[in-house]
C-alpha atoms as a PDB file:
ATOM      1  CA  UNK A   1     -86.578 -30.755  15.328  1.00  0.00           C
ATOM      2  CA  UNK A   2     -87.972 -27.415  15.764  1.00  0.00           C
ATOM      3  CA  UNK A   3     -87.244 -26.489  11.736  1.00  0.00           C
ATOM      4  CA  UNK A   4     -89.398 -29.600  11.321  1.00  0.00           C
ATOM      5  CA  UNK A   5     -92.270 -28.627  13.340  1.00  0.00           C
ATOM      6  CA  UNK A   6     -92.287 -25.243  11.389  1.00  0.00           C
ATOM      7  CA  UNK A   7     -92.274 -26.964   7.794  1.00  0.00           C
ATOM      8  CA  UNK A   8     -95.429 -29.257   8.188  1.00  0.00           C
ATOM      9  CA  UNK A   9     -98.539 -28.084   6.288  1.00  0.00           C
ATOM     10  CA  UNK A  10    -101.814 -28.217   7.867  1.00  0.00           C
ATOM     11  CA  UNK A  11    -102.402 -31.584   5.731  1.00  0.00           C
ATOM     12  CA  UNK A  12     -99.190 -33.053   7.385  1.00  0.00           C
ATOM     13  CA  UNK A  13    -101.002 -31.916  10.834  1.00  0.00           C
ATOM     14  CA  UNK A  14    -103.824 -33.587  10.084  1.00  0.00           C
ATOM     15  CA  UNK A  15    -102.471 -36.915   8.516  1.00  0.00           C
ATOM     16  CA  UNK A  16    -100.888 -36.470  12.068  1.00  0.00           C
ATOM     17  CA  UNK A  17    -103.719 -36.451  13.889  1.00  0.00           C
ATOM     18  CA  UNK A  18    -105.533 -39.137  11.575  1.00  0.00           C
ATOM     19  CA  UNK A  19    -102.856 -41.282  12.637  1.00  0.00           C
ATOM     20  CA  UNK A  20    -103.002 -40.879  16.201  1.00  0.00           C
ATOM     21  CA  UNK A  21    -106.978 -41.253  16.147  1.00  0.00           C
ATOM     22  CA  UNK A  22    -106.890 -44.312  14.471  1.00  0.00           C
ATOM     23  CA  UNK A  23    -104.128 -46.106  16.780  1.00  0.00           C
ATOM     24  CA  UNK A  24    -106.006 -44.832  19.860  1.00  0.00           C
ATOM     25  CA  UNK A  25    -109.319 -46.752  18.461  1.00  0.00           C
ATOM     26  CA  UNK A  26    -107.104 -49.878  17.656  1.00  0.00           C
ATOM     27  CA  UNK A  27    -106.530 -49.575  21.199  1.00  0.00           C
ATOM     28  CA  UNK A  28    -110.219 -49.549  22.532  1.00  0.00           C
ATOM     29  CA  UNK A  29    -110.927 -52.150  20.698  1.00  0.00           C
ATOM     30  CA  UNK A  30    -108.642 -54.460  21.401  1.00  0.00           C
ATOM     31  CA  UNK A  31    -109.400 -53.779  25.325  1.00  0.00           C
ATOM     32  CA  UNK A  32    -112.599 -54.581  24.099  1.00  0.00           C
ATOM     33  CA  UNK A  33    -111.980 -57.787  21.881  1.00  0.00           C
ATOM     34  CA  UNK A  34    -109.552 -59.714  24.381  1.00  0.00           C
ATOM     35  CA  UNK A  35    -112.023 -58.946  27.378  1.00  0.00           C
ATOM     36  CA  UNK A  36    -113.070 -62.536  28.624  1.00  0.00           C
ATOM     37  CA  UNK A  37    -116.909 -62.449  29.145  1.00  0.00           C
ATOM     38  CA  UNK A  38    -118.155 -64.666  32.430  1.00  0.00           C
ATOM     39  CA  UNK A  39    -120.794 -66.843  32.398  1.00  0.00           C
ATOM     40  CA  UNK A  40    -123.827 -66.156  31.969  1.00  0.00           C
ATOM     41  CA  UNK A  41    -126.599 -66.676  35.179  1.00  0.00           C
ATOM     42  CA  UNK A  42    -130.173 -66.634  34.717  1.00  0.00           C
ATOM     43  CA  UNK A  43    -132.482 -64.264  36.081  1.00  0.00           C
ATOM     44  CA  UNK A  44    -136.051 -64.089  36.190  1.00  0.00           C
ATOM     45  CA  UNK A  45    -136.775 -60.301  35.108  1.00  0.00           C
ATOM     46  CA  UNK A  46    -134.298 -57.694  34.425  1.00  0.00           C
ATOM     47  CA  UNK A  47    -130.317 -58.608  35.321  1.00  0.00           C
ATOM     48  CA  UNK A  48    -128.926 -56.924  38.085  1.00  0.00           C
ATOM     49  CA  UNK A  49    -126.078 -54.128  37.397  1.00  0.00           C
ATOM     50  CA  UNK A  50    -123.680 -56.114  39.736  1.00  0.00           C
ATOM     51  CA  UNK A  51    -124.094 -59.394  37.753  1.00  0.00           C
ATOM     52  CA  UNK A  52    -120.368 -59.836  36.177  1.00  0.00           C
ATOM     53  CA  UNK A  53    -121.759 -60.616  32.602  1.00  0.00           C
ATOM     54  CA  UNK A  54    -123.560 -58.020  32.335  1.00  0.00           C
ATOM     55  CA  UNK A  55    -120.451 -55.524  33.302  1.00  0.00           C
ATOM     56  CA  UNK A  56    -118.377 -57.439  30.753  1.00  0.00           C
ATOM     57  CA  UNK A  57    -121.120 -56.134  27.932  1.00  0.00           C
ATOM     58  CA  UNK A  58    -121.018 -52.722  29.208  1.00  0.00           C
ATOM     59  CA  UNK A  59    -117.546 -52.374  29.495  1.00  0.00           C
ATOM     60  CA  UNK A  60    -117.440 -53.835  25.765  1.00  0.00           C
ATOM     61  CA  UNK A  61    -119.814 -51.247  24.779  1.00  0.00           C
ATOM     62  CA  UNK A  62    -118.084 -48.393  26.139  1.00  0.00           C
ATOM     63  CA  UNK A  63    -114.984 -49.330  24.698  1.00  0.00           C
ATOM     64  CA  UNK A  64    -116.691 -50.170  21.310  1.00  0.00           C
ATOM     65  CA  UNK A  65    -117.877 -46.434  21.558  1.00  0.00           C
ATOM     66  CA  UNK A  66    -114.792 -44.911  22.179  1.00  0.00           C
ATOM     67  CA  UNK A  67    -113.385 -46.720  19.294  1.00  0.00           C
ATOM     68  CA  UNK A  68    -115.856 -46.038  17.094  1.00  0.00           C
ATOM     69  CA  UNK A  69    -115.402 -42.149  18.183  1.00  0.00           C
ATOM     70  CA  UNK A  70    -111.458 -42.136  17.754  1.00  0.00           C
ATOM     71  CA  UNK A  71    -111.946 -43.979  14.162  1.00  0.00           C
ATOM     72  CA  UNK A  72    -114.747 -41.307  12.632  1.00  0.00           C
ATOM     73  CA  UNK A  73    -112.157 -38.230  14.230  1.00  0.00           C
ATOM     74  CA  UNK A  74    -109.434 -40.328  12.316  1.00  0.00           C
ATOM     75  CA  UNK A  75    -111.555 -40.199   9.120  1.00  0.00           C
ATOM     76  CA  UNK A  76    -112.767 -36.729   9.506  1.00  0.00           C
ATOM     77  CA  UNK A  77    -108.933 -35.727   9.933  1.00  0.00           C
ATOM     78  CA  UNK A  78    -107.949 -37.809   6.939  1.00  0.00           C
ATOM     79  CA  UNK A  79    -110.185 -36.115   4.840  1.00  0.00           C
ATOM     80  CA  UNK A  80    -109.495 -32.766   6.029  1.00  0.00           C
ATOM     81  CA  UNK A  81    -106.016 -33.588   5.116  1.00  0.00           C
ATOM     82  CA  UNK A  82    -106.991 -34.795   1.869  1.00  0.00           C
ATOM     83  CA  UNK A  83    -108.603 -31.630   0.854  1.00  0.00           C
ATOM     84  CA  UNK A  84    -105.938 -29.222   2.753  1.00  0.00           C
ATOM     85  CA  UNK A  85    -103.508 -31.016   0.120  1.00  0.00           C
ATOM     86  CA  UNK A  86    -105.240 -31.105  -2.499  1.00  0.00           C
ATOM     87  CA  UNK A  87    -105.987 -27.030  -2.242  1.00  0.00           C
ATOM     88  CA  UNK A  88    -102.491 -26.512  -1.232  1.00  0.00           C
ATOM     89  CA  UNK A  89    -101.635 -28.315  -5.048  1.00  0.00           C
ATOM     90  CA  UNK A  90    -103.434 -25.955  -6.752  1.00  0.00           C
ATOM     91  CA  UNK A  91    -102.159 -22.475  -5.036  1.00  0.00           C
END
């Protein structure tokens, strides 16, 4: 394993870490899609932070963002990795 380790190329790193960004925004966002949403309740002016809809958006949101964060790291990485191989080709 170690001999391993020492023979990846920065594009294998990054591929790598491509990788693990993109599973970990799979992850957020399935949180986020199989969340069940409560009913809805009327209020008359703005809705209340405590009201259980309204956390179930929230929470959606926040995990929508951290998805959306985890799959632009996974593209930046993949290009990165693109490039790093492309360069290493030509030396």
């Amino acid at each position: 394993m170690p001999d391993l380790l020492t023979r990846l190329t920065l594009a294998d790193w990054l591929n790598i870490c491509s990788a693990i960004a993109a599973f970990i925004a799979a992850v957020f966002w399935f949180v986020s899609v199989f969340g069940k949403l409560p009913q809805l309740s009327s209020y008359y002016g703005k809705t209340p932070p405590t009201d259980p809809f309204y956390k179930a958006v929230i929470f959606g949101a926040k995990m929508n963002r951290r998805a959306a964060f985890a799959a632009g790291s996974s593209a930046i990485f993949t290009v990165f990795a693109n490039i790093a191989a492309i360069v290493a080709k030509k030396t």
